[in-house]
C-alpha atoms as a PDB file:
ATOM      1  CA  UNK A   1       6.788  -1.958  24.821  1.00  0.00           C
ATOM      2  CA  UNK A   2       4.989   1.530  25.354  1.00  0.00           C
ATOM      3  CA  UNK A   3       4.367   2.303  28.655  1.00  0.00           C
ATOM      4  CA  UNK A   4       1.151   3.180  28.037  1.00  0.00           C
ATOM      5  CA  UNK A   5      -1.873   3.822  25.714  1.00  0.00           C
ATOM      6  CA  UNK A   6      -1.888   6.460  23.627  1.00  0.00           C
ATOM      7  CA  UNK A   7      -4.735   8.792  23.285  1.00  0.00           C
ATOM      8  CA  UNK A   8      -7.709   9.375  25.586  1.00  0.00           C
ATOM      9  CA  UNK A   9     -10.711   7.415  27.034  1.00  0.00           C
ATOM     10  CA  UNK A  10     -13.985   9.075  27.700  1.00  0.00           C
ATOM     11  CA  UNK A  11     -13.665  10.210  30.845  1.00  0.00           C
ATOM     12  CA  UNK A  12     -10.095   9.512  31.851  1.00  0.00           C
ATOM     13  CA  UNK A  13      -7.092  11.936  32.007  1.00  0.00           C
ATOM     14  CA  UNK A  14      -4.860  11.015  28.855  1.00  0.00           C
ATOM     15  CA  UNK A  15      -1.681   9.121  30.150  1.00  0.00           C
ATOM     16  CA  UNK A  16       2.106   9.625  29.237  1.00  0.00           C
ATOM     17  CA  UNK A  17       3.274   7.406  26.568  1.00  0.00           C
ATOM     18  CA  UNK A  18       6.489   6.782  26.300  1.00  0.00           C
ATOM     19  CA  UNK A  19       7.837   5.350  22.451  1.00  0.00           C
ATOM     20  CA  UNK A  20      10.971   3.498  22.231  1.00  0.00           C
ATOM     21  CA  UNK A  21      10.944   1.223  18.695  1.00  0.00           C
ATOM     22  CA  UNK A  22       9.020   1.357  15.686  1.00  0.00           C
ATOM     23  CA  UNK A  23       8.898  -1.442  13.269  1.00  0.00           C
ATOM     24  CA  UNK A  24       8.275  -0.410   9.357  1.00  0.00           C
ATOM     25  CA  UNK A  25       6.882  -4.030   7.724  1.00  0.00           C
ATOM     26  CA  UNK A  26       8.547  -2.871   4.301  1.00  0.00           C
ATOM     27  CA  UNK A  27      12.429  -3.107   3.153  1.00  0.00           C
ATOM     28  CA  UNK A  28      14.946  -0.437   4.517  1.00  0.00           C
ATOM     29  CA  UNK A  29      15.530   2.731   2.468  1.00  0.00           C
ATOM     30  CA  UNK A  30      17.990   2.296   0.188  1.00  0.00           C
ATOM     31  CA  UNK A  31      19.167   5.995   0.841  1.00  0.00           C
ATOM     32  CA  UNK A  32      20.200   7.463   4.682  1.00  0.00           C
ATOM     33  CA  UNK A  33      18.442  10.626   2.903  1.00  0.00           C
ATOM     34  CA  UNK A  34      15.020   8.285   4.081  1.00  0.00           C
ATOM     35  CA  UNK A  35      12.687  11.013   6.129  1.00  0.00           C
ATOM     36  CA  UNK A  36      11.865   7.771   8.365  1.00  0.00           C
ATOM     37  CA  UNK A  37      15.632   8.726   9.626  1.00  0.00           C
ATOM     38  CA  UNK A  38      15.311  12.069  10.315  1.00  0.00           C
ATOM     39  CA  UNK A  39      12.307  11.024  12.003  1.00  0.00           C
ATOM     40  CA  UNK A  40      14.302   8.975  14.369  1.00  0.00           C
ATOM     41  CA  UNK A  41      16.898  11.424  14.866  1.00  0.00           C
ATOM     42  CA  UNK A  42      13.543  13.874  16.034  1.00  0.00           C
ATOM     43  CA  UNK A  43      12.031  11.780  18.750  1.00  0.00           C
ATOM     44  CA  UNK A  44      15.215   9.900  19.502  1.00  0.00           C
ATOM     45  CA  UNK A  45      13.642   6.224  18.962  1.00  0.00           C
ATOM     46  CA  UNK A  46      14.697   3.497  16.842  1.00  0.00           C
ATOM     47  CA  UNK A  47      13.025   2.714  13.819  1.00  0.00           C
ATOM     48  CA  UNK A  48      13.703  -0.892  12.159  1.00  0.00           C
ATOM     49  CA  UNK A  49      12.890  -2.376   8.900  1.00  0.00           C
ATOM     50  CA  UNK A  50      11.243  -5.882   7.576  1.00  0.00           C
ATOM     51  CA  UNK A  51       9.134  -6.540   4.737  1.00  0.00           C
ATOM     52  CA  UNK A  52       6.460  -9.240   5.899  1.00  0.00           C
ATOM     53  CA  UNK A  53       5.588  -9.508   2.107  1.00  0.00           C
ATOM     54  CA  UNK A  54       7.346 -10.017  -1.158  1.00  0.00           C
ATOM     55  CA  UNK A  55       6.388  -9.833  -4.652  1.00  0.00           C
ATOM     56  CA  UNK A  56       6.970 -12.245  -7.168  1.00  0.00           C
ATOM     57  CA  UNK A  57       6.174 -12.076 -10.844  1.00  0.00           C
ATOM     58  CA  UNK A  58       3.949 -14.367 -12.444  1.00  0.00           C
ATOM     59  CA  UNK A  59       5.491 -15.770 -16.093  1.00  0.00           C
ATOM     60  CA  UNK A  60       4.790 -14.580 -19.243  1.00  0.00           C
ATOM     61  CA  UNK A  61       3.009 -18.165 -19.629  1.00  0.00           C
ATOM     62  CA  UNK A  62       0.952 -17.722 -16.500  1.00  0.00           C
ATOM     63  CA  UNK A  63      -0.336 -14.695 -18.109  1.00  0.00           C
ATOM     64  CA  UNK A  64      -0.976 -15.750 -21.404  1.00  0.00           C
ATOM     65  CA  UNK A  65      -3.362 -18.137 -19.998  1.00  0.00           C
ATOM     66  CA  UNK A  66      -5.540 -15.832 -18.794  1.00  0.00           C
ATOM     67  CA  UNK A  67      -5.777 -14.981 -22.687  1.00  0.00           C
ATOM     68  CA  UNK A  68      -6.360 -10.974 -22.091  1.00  0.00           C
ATOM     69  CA  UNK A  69      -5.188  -8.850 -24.920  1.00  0.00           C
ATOM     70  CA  UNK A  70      -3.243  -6.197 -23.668  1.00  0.00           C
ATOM     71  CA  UNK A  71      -3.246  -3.888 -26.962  1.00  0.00           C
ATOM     72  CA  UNK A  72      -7.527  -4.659 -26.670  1.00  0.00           C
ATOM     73  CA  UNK A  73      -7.638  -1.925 -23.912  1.00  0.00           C
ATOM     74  CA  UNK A  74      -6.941   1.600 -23.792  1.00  0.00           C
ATOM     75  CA  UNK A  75      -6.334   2.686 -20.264  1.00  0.00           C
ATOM     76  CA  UNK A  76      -4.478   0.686 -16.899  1.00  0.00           C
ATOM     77  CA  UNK A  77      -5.182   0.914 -13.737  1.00  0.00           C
ATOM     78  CA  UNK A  78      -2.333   0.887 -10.915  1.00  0.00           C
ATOM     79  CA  UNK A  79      -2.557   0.607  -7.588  1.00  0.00           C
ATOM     80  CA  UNK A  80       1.156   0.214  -6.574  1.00  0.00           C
ATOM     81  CA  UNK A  81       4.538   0.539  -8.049  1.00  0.00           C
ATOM     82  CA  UNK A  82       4.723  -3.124  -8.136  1.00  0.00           C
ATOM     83  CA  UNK A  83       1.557  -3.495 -10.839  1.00  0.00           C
ATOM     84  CA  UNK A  84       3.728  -0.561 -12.533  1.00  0.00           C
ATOM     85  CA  UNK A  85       7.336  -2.788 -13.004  1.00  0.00           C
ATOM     86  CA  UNK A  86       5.408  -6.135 -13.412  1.00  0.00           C
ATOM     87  CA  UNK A  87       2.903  -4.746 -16.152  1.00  0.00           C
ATOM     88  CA  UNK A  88       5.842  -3.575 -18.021  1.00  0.00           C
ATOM     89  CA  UNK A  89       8.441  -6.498 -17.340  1.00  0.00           C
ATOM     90  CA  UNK A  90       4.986  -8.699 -19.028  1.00  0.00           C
ATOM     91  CA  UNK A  91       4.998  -6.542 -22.097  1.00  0.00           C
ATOM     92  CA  UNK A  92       8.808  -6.728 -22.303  1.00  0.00           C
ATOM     93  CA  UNK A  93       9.000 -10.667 -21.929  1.00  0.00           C
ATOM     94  CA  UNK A  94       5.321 -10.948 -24.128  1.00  0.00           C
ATOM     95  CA  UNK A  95       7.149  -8.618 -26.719  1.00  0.00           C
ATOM     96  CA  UNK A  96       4.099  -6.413 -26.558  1.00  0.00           C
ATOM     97  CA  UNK A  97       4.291  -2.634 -27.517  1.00  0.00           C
ATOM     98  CA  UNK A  98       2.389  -0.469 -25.269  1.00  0.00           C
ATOM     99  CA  UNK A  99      -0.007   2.061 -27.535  1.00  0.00           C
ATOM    100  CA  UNK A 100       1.212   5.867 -26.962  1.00  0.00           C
ATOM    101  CA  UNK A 101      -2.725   6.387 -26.667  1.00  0.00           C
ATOM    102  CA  UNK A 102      -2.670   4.256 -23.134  1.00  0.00           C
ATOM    103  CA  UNK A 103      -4.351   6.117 -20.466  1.00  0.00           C
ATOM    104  CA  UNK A 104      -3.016   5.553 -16.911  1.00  0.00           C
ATOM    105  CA  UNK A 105      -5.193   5.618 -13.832  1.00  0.00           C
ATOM    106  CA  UNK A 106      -3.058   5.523 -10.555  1.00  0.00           C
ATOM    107  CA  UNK A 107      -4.030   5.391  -6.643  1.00  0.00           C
ATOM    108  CA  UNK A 108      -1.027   7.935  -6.316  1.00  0.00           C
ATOM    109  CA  UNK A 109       0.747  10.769  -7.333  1.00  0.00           C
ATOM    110  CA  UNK A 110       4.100   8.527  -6.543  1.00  0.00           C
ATOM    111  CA  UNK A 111       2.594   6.040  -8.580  1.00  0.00           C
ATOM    112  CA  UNK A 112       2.190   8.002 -11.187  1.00  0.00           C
ATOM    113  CA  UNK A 113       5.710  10.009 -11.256  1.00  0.00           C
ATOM    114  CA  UNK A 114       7.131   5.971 -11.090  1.00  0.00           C
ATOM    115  CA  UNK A 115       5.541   5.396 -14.334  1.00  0.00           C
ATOM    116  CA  UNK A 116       8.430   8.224 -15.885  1.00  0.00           C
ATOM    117  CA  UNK A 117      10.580   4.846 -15.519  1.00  0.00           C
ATOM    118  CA  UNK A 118       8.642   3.503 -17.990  1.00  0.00           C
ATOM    119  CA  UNK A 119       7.131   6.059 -21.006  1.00  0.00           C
ATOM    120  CA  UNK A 120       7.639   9.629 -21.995  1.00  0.00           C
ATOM    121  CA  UNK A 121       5.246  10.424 -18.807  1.00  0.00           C
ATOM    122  CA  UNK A 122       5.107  14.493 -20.510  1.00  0.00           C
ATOM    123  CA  UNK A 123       3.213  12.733 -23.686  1.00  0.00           C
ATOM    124  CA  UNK A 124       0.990  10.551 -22.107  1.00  0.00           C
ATOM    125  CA  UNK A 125      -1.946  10.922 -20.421  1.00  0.00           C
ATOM    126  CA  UNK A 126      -1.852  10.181 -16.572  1.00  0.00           C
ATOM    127  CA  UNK A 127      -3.927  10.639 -14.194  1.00  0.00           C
ATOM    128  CA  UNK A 128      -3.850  10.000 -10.147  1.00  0.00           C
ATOM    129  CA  UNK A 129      -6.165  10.251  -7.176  1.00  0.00           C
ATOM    130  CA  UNK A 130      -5.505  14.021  -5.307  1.00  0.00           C
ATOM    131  CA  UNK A 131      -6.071  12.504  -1.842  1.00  0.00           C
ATOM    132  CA  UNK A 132      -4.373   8.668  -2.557  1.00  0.00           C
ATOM    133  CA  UNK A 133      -7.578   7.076  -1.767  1.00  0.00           C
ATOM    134  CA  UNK A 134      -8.940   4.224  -3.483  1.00  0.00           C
ATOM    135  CA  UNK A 135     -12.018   6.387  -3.588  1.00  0.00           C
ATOM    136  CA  UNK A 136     -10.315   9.205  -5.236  1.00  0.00           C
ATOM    137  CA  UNK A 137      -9.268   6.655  -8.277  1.00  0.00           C
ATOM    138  CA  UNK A 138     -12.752   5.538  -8.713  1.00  0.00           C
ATOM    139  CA  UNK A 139     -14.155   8.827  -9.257  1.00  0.00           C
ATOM    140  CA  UNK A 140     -11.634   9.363 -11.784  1.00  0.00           C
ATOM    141  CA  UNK A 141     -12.433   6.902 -13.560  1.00  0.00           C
ATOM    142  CA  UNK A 142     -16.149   6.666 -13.085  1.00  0.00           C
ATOM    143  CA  UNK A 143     -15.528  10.087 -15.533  1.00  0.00           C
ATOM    144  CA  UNK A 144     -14.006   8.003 -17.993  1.00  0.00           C
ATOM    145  CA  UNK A 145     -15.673   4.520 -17.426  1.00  0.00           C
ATOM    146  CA  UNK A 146     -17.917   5.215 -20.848  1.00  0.00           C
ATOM    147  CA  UNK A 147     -14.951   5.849 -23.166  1.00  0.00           C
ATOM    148  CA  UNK A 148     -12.509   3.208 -22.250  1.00  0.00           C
ATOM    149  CA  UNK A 149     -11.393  -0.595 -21.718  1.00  0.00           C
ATOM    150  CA  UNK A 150      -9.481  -0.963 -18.325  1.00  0.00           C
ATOM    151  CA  UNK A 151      -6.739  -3.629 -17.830  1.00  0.00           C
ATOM    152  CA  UNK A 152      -6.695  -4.175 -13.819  1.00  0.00           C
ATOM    153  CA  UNK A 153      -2.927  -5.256 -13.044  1.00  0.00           C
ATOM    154  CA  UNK A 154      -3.165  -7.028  -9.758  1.00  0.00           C
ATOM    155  CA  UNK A 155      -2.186 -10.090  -7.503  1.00  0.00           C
ATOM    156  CA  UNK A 156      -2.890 -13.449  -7.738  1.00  0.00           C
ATOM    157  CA  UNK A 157      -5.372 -13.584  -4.551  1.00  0.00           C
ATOM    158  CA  UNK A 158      -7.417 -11.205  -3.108  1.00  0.00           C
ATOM    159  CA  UNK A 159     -10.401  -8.836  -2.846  1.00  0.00           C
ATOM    160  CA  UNK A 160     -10.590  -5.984  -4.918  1.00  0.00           C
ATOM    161  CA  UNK A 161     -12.363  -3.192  -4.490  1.00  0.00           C
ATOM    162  CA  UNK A 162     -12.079  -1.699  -7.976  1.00  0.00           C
ATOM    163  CA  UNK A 163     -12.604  -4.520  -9.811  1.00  0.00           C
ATOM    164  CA  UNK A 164     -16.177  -4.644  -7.561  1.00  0.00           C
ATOM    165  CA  UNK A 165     -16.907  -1.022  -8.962  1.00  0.00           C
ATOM    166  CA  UNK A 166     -15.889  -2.135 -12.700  1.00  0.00           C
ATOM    167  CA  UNK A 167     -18.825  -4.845 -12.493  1.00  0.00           C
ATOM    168  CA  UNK A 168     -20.750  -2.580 -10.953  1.00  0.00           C
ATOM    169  CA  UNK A 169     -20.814   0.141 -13.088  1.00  0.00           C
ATOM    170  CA  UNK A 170     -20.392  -1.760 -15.944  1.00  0.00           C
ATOM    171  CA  UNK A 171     -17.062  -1.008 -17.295  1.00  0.00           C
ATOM    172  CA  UNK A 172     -15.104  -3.042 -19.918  1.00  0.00           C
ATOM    173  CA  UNK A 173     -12.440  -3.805 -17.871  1.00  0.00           C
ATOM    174  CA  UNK A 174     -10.096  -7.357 -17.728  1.00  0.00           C
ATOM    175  CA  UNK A 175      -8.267  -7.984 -14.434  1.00  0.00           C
ATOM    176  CA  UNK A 176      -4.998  -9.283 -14.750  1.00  0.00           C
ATOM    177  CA  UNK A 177      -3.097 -11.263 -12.393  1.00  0.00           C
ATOM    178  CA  UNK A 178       0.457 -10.461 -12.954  1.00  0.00           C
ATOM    179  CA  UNK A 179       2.466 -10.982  -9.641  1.00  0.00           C
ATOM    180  CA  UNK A 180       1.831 -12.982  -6.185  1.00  0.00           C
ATOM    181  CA  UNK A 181       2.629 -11.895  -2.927  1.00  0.00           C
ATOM    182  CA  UNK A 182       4.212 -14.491  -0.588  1.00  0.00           C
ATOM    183  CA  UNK A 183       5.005 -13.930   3.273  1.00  0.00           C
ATOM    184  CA  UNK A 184       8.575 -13.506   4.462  1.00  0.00           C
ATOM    185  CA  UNK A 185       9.738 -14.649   7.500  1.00  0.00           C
ATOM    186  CA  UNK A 186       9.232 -12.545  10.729  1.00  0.00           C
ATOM    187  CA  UNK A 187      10.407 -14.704  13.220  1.00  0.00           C
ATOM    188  CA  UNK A 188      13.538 -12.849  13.779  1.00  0.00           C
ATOM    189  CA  UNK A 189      11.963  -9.474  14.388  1.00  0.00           C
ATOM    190  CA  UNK A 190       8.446 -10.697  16.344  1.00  0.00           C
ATOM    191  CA  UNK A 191      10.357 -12.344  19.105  1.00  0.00           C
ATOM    192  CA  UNK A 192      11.391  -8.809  20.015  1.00  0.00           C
ATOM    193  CA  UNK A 193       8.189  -6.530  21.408  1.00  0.00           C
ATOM    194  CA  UNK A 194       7.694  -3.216  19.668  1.00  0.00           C
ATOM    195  CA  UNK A 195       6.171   0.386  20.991  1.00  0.00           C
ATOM    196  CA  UNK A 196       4.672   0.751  16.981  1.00  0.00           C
ATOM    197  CA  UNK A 197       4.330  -1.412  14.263  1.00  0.00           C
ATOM    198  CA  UNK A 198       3.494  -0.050  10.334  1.00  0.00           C
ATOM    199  CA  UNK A 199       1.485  -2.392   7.793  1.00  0.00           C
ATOM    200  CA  UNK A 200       1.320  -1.007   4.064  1.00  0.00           C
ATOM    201  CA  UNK A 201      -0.455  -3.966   2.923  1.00  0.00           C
ATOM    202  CA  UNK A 202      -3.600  -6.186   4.223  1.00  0.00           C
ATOM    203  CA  UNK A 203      -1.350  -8.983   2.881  1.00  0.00           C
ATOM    204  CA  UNK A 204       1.704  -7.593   5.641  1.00  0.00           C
ATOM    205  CA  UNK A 205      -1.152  -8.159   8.219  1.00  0.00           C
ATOM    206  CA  UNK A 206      -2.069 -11.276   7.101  1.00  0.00           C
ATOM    207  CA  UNK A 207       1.543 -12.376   7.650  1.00  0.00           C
ATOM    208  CA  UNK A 208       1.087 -11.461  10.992  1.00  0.00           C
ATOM    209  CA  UNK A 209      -1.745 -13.762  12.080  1.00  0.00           C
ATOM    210  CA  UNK A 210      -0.061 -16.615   9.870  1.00  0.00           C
ATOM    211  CA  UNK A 211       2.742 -16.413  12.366  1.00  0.00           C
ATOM    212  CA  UNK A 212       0.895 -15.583  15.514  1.00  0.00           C
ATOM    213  CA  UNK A 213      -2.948 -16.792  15.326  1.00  0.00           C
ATOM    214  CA  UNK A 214      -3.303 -15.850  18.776  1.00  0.00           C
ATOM    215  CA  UNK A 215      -1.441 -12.280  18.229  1.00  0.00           C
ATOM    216  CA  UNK A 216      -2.877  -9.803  21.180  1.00  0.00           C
ATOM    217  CA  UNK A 217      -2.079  -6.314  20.382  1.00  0.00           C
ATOM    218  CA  UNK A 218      -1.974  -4.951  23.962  1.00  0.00           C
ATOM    219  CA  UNK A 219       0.113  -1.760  24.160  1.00  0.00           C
ATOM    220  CA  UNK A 220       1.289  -2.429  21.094  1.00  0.00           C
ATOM    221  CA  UNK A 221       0.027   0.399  18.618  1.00  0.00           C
ATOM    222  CA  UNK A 222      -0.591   0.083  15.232  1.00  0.00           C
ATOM    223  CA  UNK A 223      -0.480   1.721  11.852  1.00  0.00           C
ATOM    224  CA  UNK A 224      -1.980   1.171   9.025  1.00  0.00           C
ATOM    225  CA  UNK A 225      -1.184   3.367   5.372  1.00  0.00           C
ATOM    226  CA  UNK A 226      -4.416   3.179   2.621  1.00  0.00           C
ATOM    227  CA  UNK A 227      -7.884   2.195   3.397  1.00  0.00           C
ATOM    228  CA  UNK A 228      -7.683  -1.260   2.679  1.00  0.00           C
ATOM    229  CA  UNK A 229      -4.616  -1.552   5.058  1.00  0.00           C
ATOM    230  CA  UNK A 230      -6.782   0.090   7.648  1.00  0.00           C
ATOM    231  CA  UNK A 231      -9.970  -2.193   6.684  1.00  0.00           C
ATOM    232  CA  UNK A 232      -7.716  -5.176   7.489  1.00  0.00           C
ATOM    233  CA  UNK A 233      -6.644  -4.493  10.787  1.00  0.00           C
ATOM    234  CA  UNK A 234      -9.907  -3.243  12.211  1.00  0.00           C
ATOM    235  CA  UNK A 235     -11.544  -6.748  10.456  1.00  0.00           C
ATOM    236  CA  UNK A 236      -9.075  -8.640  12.394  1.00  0.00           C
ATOM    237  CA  UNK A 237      -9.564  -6.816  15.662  1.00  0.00           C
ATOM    238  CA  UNK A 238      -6.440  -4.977  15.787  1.00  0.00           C
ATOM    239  CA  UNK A 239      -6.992  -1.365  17.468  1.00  0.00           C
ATOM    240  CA  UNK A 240      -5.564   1.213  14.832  1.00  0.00           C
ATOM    241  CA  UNK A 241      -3.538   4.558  16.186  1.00  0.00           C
ATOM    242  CA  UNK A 242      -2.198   5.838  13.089  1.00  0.00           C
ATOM    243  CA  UNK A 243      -3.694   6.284  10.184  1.00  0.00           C
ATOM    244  CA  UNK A 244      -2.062   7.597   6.583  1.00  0.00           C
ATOM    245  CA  UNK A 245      -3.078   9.186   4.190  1.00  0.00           C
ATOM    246  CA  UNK A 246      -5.109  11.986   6.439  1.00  0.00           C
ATOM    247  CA  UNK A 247      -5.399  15.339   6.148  1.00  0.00           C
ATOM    248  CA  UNK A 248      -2.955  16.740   8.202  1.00  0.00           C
ATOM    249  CA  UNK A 249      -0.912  13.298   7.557  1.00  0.00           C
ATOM    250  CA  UNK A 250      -0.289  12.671   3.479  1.00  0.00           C
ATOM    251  CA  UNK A 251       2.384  10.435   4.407  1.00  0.00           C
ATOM    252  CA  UNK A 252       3.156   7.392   6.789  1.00  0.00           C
ATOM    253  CA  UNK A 253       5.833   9.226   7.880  1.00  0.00           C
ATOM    254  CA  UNK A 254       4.310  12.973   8.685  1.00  0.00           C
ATOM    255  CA  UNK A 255       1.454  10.543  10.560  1.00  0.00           C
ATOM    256  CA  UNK A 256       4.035   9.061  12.706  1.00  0.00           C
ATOM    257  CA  UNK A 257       5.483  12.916  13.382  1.00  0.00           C
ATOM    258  CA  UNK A 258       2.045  13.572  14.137  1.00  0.00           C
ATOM    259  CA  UNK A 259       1.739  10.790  16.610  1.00  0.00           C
ATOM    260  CA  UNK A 260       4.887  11.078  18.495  1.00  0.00           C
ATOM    261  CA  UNK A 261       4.517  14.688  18.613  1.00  0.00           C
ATOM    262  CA  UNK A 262       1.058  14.399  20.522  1.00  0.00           C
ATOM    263  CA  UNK A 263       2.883  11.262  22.543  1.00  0.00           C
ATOM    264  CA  UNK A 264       5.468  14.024  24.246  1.00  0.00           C
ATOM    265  CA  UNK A 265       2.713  16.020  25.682  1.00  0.00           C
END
């Protein structure tokens, strides 16, 4: 465990911390070129790798139940690379053809780029948020919200913010669940303390509580990537020390260089 809390208290002197072991709640890079390596190699600690969540696709006849007409809308909204392969494995299994005049609203700039798996991305018209917010997509497509009908990929569970702004503002928008997220087993990586562990997901820290109701953070520091991530583990009392995407931090990973950096002084 770290050997002490990072950061400093109003009126305290700010205390050595000392970090050993990071835990990443998502599967290990399938690449050593992973800059969560190099970041290892850096600060000499050991970074590990579990997924607390996994995806699984809903069926084309799930979706046809929710009787939403995918070639009735002109623009999609993603919010992850999973919305991306599930929208797309849906029209592939549906035998629906995707109009070349689909707009595509992402949270990301990685998002977006992942959609080149997908379309001719040069010929289509794609647009992300610049800071990776959930904010940053909304004011996007607040620009557009007169001229288009939105199809809202998402999960089977779960509050959204953007659909929330759709009824809002009144957009034409249908949310479609394509894909559930189920929690993995962590059992064999919670029985051993860590100095850091990483959520990507309010689901990942859901998975957490589901194993450990009582969890107590302690030294134990935390980080979240994306607001809702963050929202979710300051609703469930969980003291956040790392936060992604940030100014000086676009990246989960150039936040933890951030963090270890200001942990050796």
């Amino acid at each position: 465990m770290a050997k002490a809390v990072a950061g400093k208290k109003k009126g305290t002197d700010k205390k050595e911390v000392k970090i050993d072991s990071i835990l990443i709640t998502q599967p290990r890079p399938e690449t050593e070129k992973s800059p969560y390596f190099d970041l290892a190699k850096k600060f000499n600690v050991k970074v590990d790798f579990h997924p607390f969540i996994r995806v699984e696709g809903l069926s084309g006849k799930e979706f046809r139940k929710q009787k939403v007409d995918i070639n009735e809308y002109t623009a999609l909204v993603l919010t992850s690379r999973s919305a991306v392969d599930h929208f797309f494995r849906i029209c592939e299994e549906l035998k629906v053809k995707v109009s070349q005049d689909m707009k595509y609203f992402c949270i990301t700039e990685a998002v977006a780029l992942y959609l080149q798996k997908f379309i001719l991305y040069r010929k289509r018209k794609v647009f992300f948020s610049a800071d990776g917010s959930t904010a940053g997509l909304l004011e996007i497509i607040g620009k557009h919200k007169n001229n288009e009908k939105f199809i809202l990929p998402s999960a089977d569970s779960g509050k959204n913010d953007i659909a929330q702004y759709m009824i809002k503002h009144s957009v034409q928008y249908a949310e479609a669940a394509l894909y559930r997220t189920v929690s993995n087993d962590i059992s064999s990586v919670m029985t051993n303390p860590y100095d850091v562990i990483v959520f990507f997901s309010p689901y990942s820290i859901q998975t957490l509580l589901e194993f450990d109701p009582k969890f107590k953070q302690n030294g134990t520091f935390i980080g979240a990537f994306g607001p809702t991530t963050s929202k979710a583990a300051e609703d469930n009392g969980l003291r956040l020390d790392i936060k992604a995407p940030a100014p000086n931090a676009p990246s989960m990973v150039s936040a933890l260089d951030v963090f270890l950096s200001a942990a050796k002084k």
